[in-house]
C-alpha atoms as a PDB file:
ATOM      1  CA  UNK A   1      -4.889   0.883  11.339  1.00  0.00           C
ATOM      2  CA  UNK A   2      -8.377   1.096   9.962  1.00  0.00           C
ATOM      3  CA  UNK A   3      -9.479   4.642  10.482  1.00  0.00           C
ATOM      4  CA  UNK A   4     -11.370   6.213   7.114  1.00  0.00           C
ATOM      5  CA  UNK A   5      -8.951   7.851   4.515  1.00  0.00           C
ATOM      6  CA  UNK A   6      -9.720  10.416   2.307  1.00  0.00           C
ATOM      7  CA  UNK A   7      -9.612   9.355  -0.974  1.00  0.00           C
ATOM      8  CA  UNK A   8      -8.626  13.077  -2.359  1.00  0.00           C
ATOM      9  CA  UNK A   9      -5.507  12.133  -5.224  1.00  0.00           C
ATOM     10  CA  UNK A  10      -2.753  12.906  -2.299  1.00  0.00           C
ATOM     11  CA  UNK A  11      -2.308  13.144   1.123  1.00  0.00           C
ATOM     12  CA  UNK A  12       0.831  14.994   1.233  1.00  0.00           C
ATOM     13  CA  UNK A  13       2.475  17.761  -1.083  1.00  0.00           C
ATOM     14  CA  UNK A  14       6.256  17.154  -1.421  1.00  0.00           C
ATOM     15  CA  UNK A  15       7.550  20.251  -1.986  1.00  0.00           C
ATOM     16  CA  UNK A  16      11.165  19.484  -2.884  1.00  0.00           C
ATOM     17  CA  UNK A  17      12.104  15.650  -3.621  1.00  0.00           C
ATOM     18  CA  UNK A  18      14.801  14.207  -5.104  1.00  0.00           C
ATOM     19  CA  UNK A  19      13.885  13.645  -8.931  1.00  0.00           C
ATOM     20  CA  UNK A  20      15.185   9.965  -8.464  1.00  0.00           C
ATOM     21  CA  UNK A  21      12.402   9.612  -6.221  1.00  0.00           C
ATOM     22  CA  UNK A  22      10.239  11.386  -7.980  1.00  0.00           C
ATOM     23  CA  UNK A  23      10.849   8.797 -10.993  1.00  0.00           C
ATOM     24  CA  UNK A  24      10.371   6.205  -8.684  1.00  0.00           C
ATOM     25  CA  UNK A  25       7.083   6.931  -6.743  1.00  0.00           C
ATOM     26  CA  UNK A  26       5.569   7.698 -10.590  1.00  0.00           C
ATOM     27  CA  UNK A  27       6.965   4.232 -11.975  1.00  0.00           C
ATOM     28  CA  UNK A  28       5.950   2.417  -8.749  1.00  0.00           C
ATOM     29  CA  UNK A  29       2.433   5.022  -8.683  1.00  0.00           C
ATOM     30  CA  UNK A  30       1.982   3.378 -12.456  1.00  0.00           C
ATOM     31  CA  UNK A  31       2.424  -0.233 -11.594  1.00  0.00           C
ATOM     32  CA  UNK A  32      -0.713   0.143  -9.003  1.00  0.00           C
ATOM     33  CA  UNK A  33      -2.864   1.453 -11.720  1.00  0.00           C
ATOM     34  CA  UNK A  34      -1.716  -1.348 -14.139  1.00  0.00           C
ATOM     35  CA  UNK A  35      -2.586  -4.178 -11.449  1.00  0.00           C
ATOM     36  CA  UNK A  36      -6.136  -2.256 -10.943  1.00  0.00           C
ATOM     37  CA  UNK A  37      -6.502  -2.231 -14.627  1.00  0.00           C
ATOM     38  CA  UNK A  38      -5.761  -5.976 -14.975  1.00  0.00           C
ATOM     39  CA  UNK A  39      -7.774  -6.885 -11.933  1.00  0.00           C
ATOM     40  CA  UNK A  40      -4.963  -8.228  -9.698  1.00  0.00           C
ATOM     41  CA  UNK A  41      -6.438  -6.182  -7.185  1.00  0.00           C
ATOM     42  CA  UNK A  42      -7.256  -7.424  -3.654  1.00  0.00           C
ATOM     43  CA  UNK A  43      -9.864  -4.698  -2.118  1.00  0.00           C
ATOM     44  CA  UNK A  44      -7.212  -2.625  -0.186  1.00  0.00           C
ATOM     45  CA  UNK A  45      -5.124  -5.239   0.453  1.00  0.00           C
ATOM     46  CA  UNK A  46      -1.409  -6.573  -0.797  1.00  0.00           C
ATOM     47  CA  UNK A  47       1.322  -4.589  -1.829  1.00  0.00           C
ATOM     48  CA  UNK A  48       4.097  -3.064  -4.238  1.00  0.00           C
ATOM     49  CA  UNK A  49       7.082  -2.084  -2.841  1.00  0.00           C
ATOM     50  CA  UNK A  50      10.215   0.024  -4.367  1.00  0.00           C
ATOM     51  CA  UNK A  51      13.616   0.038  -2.471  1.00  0.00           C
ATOM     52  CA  UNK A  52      14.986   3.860  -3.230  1.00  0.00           C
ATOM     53  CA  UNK A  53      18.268   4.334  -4.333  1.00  0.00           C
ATOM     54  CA  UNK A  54      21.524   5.155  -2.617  1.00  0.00           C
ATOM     55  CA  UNK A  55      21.165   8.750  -4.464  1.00  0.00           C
ATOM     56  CA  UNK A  56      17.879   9.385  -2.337  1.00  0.00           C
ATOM     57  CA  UNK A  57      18.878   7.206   0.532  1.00  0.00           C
ATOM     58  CA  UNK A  58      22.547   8.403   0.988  1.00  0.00           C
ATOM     59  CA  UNK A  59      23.700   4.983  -0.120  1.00  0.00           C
ATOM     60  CA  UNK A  60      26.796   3.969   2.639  1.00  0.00           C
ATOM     61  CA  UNK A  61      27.710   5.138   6.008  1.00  0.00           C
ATOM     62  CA  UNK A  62      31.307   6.854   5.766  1.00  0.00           C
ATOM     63  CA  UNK A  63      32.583   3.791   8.630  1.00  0.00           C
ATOM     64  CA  UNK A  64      31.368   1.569   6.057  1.00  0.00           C
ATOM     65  CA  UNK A  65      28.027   0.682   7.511  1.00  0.00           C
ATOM     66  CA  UNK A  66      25.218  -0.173   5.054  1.00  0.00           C
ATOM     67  CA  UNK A  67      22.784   2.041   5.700  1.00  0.00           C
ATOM     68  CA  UNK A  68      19.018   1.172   6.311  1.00  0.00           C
ATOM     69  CA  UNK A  69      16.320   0.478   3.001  1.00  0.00           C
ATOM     70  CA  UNK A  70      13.864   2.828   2.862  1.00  0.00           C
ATOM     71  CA  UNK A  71      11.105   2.182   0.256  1.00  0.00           C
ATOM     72  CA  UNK A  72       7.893   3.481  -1.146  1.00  0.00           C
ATOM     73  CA  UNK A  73       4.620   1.363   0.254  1.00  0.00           C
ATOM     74  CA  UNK A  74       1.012   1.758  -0.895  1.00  0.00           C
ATOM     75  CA  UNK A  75      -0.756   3.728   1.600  1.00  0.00           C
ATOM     76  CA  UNK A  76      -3.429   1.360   3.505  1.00  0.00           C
ATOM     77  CA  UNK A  77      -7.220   1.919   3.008  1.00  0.00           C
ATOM     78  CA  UNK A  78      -6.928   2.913  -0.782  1.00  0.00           C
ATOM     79  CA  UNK A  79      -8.147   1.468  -3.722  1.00  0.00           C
ATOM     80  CA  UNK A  80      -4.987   0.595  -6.249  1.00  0.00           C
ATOM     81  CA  UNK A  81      -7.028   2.961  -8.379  1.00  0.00           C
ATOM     82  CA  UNK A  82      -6.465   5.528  -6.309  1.00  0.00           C
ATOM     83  CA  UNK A  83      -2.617   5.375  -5.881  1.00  0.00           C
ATOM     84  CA  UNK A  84      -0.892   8.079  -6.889  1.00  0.00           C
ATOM     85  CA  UNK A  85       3.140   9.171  -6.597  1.00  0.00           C
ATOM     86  CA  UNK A  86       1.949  11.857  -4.109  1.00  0.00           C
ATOM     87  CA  UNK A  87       0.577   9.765  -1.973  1.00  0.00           C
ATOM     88  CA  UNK A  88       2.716   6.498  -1.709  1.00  0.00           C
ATOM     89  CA  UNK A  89       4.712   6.604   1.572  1.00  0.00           C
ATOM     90  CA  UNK A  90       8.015   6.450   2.382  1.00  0.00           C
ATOM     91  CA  UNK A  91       9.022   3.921   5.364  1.00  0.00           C
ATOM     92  CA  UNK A  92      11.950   2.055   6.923  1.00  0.00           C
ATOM     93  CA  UNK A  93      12.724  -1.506   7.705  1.00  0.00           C
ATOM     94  CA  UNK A  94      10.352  -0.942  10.677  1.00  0.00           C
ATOM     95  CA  UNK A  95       7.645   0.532   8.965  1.00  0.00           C
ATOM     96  CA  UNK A  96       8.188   3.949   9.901  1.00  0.00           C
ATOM     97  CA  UNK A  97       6.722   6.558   8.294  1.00  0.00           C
ATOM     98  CA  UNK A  98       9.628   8.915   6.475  1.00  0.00           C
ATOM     99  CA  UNK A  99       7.597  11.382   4.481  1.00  0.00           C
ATOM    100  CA  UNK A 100       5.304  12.958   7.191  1.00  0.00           C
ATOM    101  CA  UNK A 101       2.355  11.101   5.300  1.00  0.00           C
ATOM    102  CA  UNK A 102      -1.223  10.833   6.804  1.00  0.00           C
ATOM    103  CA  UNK A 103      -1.539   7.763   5.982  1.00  0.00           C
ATOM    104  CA  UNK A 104      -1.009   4.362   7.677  1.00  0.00           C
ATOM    105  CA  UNK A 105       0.969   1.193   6.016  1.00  0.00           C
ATOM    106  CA  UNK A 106      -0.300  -2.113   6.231  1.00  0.00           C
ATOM    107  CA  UNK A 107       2.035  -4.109   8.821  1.00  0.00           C
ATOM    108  CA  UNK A 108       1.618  -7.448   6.747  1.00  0.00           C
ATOM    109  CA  UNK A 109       2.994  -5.503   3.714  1.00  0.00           C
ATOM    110  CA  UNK A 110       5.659  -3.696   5.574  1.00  0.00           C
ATOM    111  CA  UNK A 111       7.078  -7.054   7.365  1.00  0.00           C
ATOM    112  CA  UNK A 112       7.828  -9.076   4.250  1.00  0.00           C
ATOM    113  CA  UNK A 113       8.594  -6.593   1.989  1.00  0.00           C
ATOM    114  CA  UNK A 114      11.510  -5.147   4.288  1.00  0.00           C
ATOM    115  CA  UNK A 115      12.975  -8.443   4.899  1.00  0.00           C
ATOM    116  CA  UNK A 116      12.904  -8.856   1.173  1.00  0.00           C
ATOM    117  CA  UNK A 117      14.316  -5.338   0.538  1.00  0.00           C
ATOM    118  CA  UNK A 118      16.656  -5.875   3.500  1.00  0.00           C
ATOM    119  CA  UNK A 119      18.378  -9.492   2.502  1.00  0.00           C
ATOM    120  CA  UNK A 120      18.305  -9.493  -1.138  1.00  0.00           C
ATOM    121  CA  UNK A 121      20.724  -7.269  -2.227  1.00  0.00           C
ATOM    122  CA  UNK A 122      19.379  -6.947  -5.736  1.00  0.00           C
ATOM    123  CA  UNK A 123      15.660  -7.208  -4.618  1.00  0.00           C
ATOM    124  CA  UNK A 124      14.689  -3.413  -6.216  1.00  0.00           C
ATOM    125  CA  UNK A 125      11.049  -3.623  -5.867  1.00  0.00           C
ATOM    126  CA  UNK A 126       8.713  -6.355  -4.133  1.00  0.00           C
ATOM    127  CA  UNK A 127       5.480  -7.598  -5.364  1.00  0.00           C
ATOM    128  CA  UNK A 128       2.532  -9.597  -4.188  1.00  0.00           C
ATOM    129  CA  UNK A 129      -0.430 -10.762  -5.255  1.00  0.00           C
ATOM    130  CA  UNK A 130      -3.930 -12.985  -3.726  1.00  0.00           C
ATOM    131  CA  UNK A 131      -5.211 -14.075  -7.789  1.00  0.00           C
ATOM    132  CA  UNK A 132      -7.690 -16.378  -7.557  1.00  0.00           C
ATOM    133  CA  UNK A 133      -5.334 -18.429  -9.868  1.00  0.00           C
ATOM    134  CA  UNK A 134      -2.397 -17.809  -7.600  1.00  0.00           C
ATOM    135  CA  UNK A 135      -3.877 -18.466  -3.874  1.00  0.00           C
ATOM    136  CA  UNK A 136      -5.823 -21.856  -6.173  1.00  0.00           C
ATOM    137  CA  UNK A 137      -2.125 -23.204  -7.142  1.00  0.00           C
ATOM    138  CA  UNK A 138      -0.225 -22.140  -3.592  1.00  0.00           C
ATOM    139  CA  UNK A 139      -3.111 -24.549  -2.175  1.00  0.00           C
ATOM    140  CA  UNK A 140      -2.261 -27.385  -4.476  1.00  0.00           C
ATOM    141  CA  UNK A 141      -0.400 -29.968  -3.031  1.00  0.00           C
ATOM    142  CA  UNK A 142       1.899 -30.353  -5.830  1.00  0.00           C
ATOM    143  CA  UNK A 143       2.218 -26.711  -6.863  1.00  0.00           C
ATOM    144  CA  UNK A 144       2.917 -25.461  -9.688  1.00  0.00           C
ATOM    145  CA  UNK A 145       3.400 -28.041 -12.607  1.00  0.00           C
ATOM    146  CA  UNK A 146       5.346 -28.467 -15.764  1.00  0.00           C
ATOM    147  CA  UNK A 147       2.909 -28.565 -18.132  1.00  0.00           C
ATOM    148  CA  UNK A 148       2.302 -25.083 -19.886  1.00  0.00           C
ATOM    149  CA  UNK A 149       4.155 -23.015 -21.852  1.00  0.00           C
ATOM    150  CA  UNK A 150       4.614 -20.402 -19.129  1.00  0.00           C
ATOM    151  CA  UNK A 151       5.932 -22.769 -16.060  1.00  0.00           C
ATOM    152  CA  UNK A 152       8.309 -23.969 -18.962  1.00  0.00           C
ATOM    153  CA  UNK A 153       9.950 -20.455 -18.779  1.00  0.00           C
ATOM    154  CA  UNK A 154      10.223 -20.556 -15.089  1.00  0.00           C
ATOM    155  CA  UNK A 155      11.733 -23.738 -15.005  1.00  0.00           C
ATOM    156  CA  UNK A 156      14.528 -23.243 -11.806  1.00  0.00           C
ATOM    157  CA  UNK A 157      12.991 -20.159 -11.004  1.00  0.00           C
ATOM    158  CA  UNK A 158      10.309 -20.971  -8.641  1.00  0.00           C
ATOM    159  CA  UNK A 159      10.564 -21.098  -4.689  1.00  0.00           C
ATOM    160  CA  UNK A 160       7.799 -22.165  -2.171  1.00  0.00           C
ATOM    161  CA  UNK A 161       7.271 -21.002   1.511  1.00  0.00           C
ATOM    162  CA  UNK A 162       5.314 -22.553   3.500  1.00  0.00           C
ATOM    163  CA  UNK A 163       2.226 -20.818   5.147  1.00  0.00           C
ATOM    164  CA  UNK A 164       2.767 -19.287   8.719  1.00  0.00           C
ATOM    165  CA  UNK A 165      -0.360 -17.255   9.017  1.00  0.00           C
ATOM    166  CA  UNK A 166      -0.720 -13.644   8.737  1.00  0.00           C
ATOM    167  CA  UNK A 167       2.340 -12.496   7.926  1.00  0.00           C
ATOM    168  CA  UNK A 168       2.946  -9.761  10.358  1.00  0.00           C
ATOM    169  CA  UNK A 169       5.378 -11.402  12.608  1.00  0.00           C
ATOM    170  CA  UNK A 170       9.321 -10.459  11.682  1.00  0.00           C
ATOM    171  CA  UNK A 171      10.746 -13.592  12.840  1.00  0.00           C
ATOM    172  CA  UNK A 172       9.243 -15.623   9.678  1.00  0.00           C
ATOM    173  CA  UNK A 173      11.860 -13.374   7.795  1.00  0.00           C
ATOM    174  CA  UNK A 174      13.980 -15.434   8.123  1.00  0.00           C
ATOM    175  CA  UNK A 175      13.108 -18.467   7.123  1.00  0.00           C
ATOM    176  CA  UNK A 176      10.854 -16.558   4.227  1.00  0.00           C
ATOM    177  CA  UNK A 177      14.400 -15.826   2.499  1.00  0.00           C
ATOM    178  CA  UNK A 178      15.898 -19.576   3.060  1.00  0.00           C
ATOM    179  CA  UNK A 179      13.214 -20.223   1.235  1.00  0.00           C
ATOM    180  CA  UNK A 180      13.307 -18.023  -1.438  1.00  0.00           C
ATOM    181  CA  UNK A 181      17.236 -18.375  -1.738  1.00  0.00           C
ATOM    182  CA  UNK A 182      18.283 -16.552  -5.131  1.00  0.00           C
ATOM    183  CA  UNK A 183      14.628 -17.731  -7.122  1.00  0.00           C
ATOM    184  CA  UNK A 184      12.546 -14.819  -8.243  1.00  0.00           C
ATOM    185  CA  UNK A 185       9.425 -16.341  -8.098  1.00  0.00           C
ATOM    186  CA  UNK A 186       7.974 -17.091  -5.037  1.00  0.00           C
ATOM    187  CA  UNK A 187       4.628 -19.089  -4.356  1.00  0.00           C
ATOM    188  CA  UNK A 188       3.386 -18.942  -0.655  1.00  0.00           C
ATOM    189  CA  UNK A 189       1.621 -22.172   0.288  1.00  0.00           C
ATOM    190  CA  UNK A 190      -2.281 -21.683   0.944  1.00  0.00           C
ATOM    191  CA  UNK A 191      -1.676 -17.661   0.556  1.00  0.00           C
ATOM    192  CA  UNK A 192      -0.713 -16.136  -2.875  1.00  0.00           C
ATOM    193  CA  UNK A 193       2.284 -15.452  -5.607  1.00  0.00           C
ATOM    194  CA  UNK A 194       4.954 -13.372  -4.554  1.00  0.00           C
ATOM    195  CA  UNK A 195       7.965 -11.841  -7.108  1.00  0.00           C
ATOM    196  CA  UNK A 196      11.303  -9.749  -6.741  1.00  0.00           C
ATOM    197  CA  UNK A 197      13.684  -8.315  -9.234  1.00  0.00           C
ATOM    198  CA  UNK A 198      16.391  -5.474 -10.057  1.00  0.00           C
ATOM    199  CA  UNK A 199      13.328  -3.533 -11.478  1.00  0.00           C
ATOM    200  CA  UNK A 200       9.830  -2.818 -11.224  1.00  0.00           C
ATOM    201  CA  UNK A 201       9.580  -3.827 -15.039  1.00  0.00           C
ATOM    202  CA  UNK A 202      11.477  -7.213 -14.404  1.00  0.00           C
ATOM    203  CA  UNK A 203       9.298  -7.655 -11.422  1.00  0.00           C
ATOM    204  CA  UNK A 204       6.407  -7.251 -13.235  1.00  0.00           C
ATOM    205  CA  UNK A 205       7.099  -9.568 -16.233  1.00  0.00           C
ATOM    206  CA  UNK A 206       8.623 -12.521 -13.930  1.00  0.00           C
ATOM    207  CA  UNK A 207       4.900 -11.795 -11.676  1.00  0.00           C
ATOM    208  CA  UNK A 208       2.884 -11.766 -15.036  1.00  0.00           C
ATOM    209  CA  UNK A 209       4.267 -15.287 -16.374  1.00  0.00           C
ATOM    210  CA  UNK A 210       4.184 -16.727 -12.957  1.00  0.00           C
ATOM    211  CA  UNK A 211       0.157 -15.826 -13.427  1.00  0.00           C
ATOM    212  CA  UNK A 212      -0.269 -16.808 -16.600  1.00  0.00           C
ATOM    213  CA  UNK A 213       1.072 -20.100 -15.615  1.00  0.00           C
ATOM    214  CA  UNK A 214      -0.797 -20.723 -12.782  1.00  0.00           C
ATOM    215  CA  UNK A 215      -4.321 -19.211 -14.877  1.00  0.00           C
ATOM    216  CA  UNK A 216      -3.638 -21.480 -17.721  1.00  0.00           C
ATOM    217  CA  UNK A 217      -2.696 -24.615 -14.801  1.00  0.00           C
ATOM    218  CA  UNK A 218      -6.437 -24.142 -13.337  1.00  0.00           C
ATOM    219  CA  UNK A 219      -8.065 -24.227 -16.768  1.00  0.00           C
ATOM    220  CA  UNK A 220      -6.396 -27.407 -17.696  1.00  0.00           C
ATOM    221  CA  UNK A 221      -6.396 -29.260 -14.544  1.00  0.00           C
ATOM    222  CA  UNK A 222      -9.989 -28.427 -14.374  1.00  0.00           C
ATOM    223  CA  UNK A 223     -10.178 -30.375 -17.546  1.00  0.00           C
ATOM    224  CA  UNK A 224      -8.560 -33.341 -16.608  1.00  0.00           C
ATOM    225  CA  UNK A 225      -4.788 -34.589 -16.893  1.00  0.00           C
ATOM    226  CA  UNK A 226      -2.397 -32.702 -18.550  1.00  0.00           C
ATOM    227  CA  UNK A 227       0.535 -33.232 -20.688  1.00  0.00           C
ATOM    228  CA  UNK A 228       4.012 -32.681 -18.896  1.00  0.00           C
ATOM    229  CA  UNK A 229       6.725 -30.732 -20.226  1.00  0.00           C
ATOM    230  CA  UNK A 230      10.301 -32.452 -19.937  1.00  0.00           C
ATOM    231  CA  UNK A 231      13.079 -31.323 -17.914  1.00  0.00           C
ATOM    232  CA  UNK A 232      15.328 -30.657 -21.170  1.00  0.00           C
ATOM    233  CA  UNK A 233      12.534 -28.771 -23.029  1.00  0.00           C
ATOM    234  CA  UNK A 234      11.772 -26.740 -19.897  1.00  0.00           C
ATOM    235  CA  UNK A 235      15.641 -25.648 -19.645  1.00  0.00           C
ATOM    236  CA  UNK A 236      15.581 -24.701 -23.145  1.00  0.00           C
ATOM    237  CA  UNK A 237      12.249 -22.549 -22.962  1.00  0.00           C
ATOM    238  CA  UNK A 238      13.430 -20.698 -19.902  1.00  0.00           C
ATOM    239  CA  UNK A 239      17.138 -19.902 -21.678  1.00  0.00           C
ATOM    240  CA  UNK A 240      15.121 -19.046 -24.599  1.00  0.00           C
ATOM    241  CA  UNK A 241      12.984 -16.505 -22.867  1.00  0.00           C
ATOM    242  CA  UNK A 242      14.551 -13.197 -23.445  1.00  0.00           C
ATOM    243  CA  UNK A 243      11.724 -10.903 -21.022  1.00  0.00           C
ATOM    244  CA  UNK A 244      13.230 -11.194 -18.321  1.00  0.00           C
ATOM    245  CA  UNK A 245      16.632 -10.514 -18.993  1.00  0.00           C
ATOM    246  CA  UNK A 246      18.330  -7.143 -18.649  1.00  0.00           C
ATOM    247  CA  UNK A 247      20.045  -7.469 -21.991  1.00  0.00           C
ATOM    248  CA  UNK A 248      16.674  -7.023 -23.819  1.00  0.00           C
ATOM    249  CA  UNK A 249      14.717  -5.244 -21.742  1.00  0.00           C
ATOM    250  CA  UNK A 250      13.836  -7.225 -18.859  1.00  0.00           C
ATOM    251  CA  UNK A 251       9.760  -6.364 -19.173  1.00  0.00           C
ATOM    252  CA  UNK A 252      10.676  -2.777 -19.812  1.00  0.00           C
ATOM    253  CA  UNK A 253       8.489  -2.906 -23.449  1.00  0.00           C
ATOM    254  CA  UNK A 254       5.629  -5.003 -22.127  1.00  0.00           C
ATOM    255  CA  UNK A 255       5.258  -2.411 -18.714  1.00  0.00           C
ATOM    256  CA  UNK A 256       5.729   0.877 -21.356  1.00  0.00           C
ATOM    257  CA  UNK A 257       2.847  -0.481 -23.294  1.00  0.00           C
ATOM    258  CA  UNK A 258       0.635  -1.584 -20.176  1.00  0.00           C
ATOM    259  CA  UNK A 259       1.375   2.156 -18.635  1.00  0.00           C
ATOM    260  CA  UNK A 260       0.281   3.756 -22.129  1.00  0.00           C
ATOM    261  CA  UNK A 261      -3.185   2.213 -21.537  1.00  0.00           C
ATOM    262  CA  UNK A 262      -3.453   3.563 -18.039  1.00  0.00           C
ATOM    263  CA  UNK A 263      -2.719   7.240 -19.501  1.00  0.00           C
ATOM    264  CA  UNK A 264      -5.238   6.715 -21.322  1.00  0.00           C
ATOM    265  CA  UNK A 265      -7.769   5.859 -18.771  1.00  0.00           C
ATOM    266  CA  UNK A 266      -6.644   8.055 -16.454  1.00  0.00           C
ATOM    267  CA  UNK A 267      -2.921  10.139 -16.412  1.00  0.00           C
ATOM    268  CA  UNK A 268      -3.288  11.455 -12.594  1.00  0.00           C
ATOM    269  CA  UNK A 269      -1.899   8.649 -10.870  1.00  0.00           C
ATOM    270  CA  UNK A 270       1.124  11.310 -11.920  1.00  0.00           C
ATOM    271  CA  UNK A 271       0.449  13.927  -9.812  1.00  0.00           C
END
């Protein structure tokens, strides 16, 4: 799992692909840059994930058997800077490798992310993150609190799972999506924020608040007490907080504008 990579921009020439996929490896490809350019970057570590749709996949079995996810994963040893739609790899629920990439896949990416993928029907892409803001507030006893103007937009949206150790071990799951139930924001004790959605751009913007709420929770606790937001205010914010849904958008705007500054620093996460 830890033999050198070449960090050359791909690994693998695709020489016919479905343009669905194609669309999604560059989306997903553009999202890794973004994280790199905002520094939610973890060395080589963490993960995006994509679920590919039923036009790539096949979708259903004629008997009427769902057939297996198969999603695009970063490939392990590179820098999110050097992610491009080339060289993202295609697995299954096992982590098997789909595309005939070189590359290896992180088994603590692979694990979650598939049961994800796997038991949330609507769970499109995956992501995960190890902010210092993040892993600071999944250590707090209480969590994350009601007393910002982003956890006000989350309010019913949040899940916890508790801490199990390296997650590598399918059996947790399980109990990782009793935990998570239908909330699309997902803090794992002592470890790091996790988020789901029906699109990368959802995922994103339900990921970015869920930061900026637990960024602006460190600055203030580290100031003293805050001031809590009420239960009826907090309802009201989070129906009043149109980025997330589909109707308008759902993060669409905000990722467009983020991926316009990556072109700008560097277009060949493309290729």
């Amino acid at each position: 799992m830890n033999t050198p990579l070449a960090t050359t921009p791909s690994a693998l020439v695709h020489p016919s692909i479905h343009p669905d996929e194609r669309a999604a490896r560059e989306e997903l490809a553009a999202c890794y840059r973004v994280f790199a350019m905002l520094g939610w970057v973890e060395m080589i570590y963490n993960h995006i994930t994509v679920r590919l749709p039923d036009s790539v996949t096949g979708g259903t079995a004629s008997e009427g058997a769902r057939r297996s996810p198969q999603f695009l994963i970063n490939p392990f040893g590179l820098h999110y800077s050097e992610v491009t739609a080339s060289n993202l790899v295609k697995i299954d629920l096992q982590g098997k490798v789909l595309d005939g990439s070189s590359y290896p896949v992180n088994p603590a990416g692979f694990t979650v992310h598939a049961a994800i993928h796997d038991g949330l029907p609507g769970a499109h892409c995956v992501m995960h993150t190890h902010t210092t803001a993040g892993v600071a507030v999944a250590c707090l006893q209480g969590g994350l609190q009601q007393t910002n103007f982003y956890t006000a937009q989350l309010h019913g949206m949040v899940a916890y799972h508790d801490f199990e150790g390296i997650t590598i071990h399918a059996d947790e799951g399980p109990r990782l999506l009793q935990s998570i139930g239908n909330r699309n924001a997902v803090i794992l004790r002592n470890h790091g924020l996790l988020a789901w959605g029906q699109t990368l751009p959802q995922t994103f913007a339900i990921l970015w608040t869920l930061q900026r709420a637990c960024e602006i929770q460190m600055a203030t606790f580290s100031m003293g007490a805050a001031i809590p937001v009420s239960e009826e205010i907090a309802q009201r914010c989070t129906r009043d907080a149109l980025q997330f849904s589909p109707a308008h958008g759902a993060g669409q705007d905000v990722f467009n504008a983020l991926v316009r500054q990556v072109d700008r620093i560097d277009p060949g996460y493309r290729n």
